[in-house]
Protein backbone atom coordinates (compact mmCIF):
# COMPACT_ATOMS: atom_id res chain seq x y z
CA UNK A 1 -3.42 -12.02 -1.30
CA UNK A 2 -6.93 -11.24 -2.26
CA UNK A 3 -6.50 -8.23 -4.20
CA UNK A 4 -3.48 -9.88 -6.14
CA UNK A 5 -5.98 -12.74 -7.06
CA UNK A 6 -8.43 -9.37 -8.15
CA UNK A 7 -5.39 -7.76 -9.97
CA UNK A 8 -4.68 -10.89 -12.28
CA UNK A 9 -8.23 -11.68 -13.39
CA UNK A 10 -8.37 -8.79 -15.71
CA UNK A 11 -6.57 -5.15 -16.70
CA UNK A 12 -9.81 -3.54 -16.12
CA UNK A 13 -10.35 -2.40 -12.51
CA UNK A 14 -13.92 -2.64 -13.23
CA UNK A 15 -13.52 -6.75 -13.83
CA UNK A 16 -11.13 -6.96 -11.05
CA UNK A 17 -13.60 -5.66 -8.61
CA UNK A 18 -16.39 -8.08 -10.16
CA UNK A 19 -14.68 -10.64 -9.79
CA UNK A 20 -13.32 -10.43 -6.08
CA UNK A 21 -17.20 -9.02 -4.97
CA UNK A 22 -18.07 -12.41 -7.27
CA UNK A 23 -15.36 -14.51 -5.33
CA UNK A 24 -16.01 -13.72 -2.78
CA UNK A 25 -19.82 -13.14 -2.54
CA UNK A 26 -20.54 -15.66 -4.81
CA UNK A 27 -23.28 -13.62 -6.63
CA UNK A 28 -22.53 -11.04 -9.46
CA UNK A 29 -22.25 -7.24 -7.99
CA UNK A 30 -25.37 -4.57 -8.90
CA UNK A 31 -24.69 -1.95 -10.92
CA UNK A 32 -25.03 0.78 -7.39
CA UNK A 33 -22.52 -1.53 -5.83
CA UNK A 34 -19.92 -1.37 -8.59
CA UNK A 35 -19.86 2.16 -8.93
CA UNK A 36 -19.51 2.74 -5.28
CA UNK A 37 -16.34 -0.07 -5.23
CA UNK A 38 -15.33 1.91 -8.15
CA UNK A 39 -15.51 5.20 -6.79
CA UNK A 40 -13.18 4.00 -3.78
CA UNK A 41 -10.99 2.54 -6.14
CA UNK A 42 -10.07 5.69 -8.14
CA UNK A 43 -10.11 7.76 -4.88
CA UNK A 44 -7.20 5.73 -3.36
CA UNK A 45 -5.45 5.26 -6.56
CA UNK A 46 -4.83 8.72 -7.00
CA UNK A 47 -4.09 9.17 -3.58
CA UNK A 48 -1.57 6.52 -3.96
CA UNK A 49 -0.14 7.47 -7.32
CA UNK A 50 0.25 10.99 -5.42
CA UNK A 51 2.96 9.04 -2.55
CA UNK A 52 3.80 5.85 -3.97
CA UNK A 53 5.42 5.52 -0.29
CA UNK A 54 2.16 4.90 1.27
CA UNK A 55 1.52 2.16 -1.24
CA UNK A 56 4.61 0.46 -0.49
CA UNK A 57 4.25 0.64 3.02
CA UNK A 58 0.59 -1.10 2.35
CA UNK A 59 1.45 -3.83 -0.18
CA UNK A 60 5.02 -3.71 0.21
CA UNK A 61 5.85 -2.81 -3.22
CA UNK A 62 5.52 0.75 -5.05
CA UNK A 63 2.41 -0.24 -6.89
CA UNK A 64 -0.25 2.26 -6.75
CA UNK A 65 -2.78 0.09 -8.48
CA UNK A 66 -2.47 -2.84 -6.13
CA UNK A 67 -2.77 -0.52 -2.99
CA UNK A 68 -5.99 0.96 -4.26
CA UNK A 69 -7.37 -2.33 -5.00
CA UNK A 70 -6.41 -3.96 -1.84
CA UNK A 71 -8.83 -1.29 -0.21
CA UNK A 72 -11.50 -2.22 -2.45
CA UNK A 73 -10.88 -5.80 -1.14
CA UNK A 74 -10.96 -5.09 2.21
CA UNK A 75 -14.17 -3.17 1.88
CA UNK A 76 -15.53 -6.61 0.13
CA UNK A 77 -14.62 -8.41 3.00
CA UNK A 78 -15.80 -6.02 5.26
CA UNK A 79 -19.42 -5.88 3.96
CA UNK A 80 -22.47 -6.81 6.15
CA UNK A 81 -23.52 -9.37 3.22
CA UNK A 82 -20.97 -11.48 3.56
CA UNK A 83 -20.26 -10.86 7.05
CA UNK A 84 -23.65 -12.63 8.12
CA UNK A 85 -23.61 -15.38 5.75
């Protein structure tokens, strides 16, 4: 659910990972952090562009650009910053 909220707030991947690290962090992301979130982004989006199956069995649907950005959520949710806060 959170990376479809990320996937509708722009067509740039960079804007939809600002604004879930923003949603959810409530705080704009640094530069560093961005091109880290962006790094894992294109890494599973060509993995899942390469077997659209494994995307499907993530997000239920043969989307290769929602699987990779439902990583990049999870890895939001997952940091320490907003884990202790």
């Amino acid at each position: 659910a959170f990376a479809s909220k990320m996937i509708i707030s722009s067509a740039d991947p960079s804007e939809q990972i600002s604004f879930g690290y923003k949603t959810a962090l409530f705080k704009t992301i640094s530069s560093s952090k961005l091109t880290v979130l962006q790094s894992l982004y294109k890494e599973a989006l060509e993995n899942y562009s390469q077997h659209p199956a494994n995307a499907k069995k993530l997000v239920k649907i043969e989307k290769p650009e929602l699987a990779a950005l439902t990583i990049v959520a999870s890895a939001i949710l997952n940091l320490d910053e907003l884990i202790t806060n």
